[in-house]
N, C-alpha and C. Protein backbone atom coordinates (compact mmCIF):
# COMPACT_ATOMS: atom_id res chain seq x y z
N UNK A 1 91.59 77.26 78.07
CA UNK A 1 92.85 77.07 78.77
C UNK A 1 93.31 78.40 79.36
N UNK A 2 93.91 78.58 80.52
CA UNK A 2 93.80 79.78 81.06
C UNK A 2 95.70 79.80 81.17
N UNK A 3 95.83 80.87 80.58
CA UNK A 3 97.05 81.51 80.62
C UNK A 3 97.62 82.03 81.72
N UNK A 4 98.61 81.67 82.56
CA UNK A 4 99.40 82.49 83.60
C UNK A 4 100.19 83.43 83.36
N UNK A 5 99.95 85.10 83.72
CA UNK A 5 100.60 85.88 83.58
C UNK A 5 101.47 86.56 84.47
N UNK A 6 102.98 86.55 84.49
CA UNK A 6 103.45 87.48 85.48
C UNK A 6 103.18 88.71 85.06
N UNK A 7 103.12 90.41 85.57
CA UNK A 7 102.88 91.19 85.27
C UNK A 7 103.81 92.22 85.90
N UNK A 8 104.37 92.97 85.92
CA UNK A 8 105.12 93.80 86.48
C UNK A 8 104.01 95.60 87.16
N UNK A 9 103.97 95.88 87.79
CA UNK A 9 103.66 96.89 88.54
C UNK A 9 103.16 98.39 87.18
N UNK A 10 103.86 98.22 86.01
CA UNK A 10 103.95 99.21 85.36
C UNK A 10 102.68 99.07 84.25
N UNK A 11 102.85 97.56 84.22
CA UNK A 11 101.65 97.23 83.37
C UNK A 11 100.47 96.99 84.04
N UNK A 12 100.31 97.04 84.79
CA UNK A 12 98.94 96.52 85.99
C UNK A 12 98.58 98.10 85.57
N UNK A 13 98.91 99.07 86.34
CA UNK A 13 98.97 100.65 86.22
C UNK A 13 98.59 100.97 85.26
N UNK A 14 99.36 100.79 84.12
CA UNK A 14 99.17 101.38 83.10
C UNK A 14 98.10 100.34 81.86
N UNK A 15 97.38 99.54 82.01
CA UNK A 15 96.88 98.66 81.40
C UNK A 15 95.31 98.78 82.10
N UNK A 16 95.19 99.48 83.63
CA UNK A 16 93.90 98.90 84.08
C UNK A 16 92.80 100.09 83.52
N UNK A 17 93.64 101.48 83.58
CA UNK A 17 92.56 102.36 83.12
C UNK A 17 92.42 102.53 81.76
N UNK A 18 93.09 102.01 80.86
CA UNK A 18 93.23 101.59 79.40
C UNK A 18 92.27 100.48 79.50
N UNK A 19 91.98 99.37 79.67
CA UNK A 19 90.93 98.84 79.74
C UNK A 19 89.50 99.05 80.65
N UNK A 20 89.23 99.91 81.16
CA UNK A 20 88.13 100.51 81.76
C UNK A 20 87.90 101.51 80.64
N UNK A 21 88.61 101.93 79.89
CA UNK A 21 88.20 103.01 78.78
C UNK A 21 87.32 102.24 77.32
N UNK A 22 88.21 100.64 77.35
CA UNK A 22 88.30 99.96 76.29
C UNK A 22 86.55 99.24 76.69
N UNK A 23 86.23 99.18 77.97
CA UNK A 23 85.28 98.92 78.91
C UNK A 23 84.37 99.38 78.54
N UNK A 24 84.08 100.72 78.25
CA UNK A 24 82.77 101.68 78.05
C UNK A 24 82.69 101.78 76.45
N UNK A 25 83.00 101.20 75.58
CA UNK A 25 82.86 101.27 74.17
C UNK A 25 81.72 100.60 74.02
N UNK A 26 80.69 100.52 72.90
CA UNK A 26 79.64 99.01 72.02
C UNK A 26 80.84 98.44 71.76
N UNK A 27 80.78 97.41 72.80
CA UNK A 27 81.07 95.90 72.35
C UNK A 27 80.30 94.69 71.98
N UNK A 28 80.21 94.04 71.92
CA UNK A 28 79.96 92.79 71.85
C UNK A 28 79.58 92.57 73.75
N UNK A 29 78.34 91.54 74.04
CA UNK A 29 78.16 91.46 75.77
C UNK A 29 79.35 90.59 76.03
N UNK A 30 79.23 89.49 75.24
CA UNK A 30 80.99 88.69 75.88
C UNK A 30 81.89 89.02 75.73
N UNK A 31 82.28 89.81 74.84
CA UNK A 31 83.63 91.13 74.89
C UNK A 31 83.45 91.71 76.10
N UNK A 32 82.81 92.42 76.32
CA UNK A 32 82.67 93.06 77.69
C UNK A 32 82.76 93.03 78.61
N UNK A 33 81.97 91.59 78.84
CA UNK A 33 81.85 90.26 80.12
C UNK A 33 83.71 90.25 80.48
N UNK A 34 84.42 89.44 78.93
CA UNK A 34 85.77 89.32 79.31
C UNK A 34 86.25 90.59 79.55
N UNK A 35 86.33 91.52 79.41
CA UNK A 35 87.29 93.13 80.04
C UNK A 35 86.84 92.84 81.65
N UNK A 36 85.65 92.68 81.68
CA UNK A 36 85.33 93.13 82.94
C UNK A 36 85.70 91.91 84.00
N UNK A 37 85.86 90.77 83.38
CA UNK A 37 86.94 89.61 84.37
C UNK A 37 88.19 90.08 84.23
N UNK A 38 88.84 90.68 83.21
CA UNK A 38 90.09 91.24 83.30
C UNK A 38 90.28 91.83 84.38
N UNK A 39 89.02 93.29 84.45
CA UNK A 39 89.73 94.26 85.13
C UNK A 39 89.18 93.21 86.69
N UNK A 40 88.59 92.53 86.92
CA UNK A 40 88.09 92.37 88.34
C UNK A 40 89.42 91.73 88.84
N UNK A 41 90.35 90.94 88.06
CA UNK A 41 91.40 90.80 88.62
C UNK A 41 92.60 91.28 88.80
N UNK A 42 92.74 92.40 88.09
CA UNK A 42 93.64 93.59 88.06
C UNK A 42 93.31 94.46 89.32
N UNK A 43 91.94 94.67 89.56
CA UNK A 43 91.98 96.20 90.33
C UNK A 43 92.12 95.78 91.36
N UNK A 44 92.58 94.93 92.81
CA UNK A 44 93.20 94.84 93.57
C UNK A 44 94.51 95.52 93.63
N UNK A 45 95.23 94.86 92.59
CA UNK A 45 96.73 95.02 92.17
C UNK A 45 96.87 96.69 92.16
N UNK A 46 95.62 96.57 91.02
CA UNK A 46 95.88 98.52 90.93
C UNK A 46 95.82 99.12 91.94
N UNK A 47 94.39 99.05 92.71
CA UNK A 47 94.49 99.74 93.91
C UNK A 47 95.75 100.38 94.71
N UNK A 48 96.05 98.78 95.26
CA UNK A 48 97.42 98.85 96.19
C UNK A 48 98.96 99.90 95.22
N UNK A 49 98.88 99.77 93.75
CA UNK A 49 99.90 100.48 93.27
C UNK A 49 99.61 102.06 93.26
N UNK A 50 98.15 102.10 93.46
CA UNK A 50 97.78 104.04 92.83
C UNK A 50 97.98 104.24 94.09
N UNK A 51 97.72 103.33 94.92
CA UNK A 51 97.36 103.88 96.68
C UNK A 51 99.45 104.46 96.95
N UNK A 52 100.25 103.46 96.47
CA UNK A 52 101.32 104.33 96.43
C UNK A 52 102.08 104.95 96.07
N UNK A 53 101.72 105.14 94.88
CA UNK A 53 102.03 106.26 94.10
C UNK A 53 101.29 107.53 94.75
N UNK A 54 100.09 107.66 95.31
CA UNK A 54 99.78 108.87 95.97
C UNK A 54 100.40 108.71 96.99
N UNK A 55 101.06 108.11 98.13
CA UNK A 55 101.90 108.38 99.35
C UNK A 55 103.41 109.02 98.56
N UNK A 56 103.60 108.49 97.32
CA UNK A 56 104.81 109.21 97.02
C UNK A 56 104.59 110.36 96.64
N UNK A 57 103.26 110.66 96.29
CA UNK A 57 102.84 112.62 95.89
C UNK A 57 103.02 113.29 97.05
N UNK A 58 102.10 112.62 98.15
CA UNK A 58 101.80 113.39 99.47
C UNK A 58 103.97 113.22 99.89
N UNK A 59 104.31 112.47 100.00
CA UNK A 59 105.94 112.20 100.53
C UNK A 59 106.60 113.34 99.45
N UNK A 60 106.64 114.07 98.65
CA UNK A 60 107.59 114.44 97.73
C UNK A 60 107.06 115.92 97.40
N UNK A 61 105.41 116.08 97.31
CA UNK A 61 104.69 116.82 96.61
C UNK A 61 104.37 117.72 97.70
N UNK A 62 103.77 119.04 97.19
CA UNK A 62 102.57 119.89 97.93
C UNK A 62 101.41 119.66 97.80
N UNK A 63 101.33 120.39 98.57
CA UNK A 63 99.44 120.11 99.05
C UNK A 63 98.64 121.36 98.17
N UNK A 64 97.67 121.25 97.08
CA UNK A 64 97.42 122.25 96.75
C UNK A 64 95.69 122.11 97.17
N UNK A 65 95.66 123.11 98.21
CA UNK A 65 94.02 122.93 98.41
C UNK A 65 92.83 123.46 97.39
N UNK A 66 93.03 124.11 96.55
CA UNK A 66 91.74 124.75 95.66
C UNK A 66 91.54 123.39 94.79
N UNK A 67 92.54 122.10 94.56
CA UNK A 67 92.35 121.15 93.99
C UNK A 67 92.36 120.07 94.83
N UNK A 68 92.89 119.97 95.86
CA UNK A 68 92.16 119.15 97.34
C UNK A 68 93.75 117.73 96.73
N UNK A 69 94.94 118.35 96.50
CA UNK A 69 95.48 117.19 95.94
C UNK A 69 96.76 117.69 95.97
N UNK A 70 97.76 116.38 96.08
CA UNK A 70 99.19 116.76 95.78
C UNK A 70 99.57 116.89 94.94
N UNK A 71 100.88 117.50 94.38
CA UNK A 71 100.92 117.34 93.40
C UNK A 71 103.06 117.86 93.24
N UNK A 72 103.32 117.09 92.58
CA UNK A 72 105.10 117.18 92.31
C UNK A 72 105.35 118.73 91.45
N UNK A 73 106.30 119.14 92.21
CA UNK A 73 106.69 120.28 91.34
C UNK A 73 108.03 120.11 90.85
N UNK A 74 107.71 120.18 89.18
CA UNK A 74 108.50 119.26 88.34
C UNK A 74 110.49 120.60 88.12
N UNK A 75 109.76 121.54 88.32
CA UNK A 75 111.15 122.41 88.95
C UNK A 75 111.51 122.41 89.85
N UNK A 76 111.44 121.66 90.90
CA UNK A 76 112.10 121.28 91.84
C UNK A 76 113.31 119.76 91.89
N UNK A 77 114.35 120.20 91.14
CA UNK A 77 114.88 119.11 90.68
C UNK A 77 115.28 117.92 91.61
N UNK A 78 115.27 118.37 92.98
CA UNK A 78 115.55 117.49 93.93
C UNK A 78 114.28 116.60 94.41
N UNK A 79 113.08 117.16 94.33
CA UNK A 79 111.95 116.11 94.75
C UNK A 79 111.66 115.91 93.87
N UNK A 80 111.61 116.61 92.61
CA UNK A 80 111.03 115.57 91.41
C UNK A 80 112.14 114.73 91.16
N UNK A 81 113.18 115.03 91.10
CA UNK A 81 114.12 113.66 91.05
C UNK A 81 113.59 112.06 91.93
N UNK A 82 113.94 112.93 92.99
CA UNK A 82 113.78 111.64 94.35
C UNK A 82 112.09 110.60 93.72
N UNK A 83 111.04 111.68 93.40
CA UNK A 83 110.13 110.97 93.27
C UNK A 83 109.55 110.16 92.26
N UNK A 84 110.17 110.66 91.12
CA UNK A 84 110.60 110.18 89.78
C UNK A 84 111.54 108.30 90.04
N UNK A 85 112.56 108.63 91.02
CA UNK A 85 112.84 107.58 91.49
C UNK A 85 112.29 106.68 91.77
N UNK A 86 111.74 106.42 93.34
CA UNK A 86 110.56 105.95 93.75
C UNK A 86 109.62 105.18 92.89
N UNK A 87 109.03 106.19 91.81
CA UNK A 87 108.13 105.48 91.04
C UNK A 87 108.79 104.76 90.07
N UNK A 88 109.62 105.09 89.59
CA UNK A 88 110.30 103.89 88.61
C UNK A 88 110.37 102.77 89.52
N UNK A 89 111.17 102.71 90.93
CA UNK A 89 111.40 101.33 91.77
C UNK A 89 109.67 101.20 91.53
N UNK A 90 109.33 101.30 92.21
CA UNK A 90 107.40 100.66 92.32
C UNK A 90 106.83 100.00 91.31
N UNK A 91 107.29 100.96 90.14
CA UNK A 91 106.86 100.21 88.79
C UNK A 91 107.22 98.83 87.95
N UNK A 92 108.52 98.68 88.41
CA UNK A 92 109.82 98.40 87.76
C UNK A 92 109.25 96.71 88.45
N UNK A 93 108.90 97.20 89.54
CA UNK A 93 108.64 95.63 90.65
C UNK A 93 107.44 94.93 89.59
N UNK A 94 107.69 93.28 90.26
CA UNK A 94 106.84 92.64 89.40
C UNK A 94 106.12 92.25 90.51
N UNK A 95 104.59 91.99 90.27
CA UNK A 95 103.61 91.33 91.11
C UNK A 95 103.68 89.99 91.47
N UNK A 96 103.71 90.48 92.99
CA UNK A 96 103.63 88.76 93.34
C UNK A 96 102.09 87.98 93.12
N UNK A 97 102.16 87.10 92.34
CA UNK A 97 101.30 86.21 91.85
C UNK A 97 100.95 86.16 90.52
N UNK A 98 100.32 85.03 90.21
CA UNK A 98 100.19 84.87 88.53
C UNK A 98 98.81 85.28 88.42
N UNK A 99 98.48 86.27 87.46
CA UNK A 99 97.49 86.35 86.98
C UNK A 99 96.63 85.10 85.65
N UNK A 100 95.30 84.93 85.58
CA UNK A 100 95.04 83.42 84.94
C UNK A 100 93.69 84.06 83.86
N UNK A 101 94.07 85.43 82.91
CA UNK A 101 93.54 85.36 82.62
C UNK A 101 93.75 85.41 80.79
N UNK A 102 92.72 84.91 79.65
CA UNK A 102 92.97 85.09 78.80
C UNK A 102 93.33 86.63 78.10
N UNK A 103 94.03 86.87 76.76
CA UNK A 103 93.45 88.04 76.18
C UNK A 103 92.28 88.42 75.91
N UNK A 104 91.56 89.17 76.02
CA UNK A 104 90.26 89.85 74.93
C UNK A 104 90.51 89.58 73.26
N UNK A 105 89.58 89.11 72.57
CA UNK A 105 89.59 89.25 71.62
C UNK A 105 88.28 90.50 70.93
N UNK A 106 89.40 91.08 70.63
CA UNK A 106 88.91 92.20 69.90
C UNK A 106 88.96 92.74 67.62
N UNK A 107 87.75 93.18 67.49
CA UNK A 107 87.97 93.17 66.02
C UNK A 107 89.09 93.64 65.41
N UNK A 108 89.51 93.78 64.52
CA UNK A 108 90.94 94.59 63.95
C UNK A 108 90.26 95.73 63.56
N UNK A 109 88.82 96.47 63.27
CA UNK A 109 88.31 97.76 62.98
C UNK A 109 88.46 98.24 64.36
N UNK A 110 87.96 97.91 65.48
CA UNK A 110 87.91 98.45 66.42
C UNK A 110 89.67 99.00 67.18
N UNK A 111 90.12 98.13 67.20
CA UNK A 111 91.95 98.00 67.19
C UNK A 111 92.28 99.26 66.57
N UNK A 112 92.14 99.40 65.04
CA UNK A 112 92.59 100.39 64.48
C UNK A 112 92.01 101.76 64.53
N UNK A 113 91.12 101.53 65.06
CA UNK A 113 89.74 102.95 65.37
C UNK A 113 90.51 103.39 66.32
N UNK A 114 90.90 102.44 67.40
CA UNK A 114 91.40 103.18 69.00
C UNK A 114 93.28 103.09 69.28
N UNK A 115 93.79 102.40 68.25
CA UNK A 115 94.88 102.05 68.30
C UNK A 115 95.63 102.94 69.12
N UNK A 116 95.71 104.32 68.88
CA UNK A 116 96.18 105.14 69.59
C UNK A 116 96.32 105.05 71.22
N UNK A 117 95.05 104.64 71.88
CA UNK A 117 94.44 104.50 72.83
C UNK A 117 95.07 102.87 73.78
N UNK A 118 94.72 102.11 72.63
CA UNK A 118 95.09 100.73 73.11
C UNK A 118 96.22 99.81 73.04
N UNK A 119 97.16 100.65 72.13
CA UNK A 119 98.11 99.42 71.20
C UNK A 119 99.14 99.25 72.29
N UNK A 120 99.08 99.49 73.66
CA UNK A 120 99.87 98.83 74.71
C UNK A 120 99.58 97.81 74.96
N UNK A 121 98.40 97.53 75.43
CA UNK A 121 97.31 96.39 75.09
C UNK A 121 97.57 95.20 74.82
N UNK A 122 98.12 95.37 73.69
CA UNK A 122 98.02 94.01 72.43
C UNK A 122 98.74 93.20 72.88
N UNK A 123 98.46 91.80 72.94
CA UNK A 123 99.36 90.42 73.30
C UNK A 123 99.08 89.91 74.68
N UNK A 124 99.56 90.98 75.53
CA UNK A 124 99.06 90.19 76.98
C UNK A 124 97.43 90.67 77.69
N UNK A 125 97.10 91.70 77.18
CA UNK A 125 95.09 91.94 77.61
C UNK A 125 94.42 92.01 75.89
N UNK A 126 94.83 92.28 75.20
CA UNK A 126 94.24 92.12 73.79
C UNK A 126 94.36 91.49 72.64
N UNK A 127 93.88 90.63 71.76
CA UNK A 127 94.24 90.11 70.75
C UNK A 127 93.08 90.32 69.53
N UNK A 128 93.82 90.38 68.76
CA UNK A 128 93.37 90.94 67.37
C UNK A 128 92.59 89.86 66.66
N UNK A 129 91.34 90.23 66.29
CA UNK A 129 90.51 88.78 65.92
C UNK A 129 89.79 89.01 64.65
């Protein structure tokens, strides 16, 4: 039975490279199989959110070339403010459309091995098995 998920912008973000990490562990092949239908329907979503979160680096940030990248300068209380902003609105937004996919079921050794790592995870991409 496939679960419909709304998801908000913050968790797409913050959930897709947490499971690409959770991705490269010994799993189980159908553990794996499922992360990797997870993430195939997440990384659209992600895309489009990292893609603007970097227009708000390049919009707010400098350009530092020896690292080929923008980047916010967090003493600058007026653009790190403004951009600090920004990304909360972006985040804060919820995705239009339902996502249809189950949790992962994952061991409770493995859970507690990475907990640190994963325990955002739990309930809507992970469940404890």
């Amino acid at each position: 039975m496939e679960v419909y998920l709304e998801l908000n912008n913050h968790e797409i973000w913050a959930s897709y490279t947490k499971l690409l990490k959770l991705s490269s562990l010994d799993l189980p092949f159908k553990t794996s199989l499922h992360i990797a239908t997870i993430l195939f329907e997440l990384e659209r979503p992600y895309r489009a959110i990292e893609n603007e979160r970097a227009k708000l680096c390049k919009k707010h940030g400098e350009f530092f070339e020896a690292q080929d990248m923008y980047a916010i300068d967090m003493n600058n209380v007026e653009k790190f403010g403004a951009y600090s902003s920004e990304l909360s609105e972006l985040l804060i937004m919820t995705w239009s459309g339902d996502f249809t996919f189950e949790p992962v079921e994952i061991t409770k050794d493995i859970v507690e091995q990475y907990m640190g790592d994963f325990a955002t995870l739990l309930d809507k991409f992970v469940k404890i098995c």
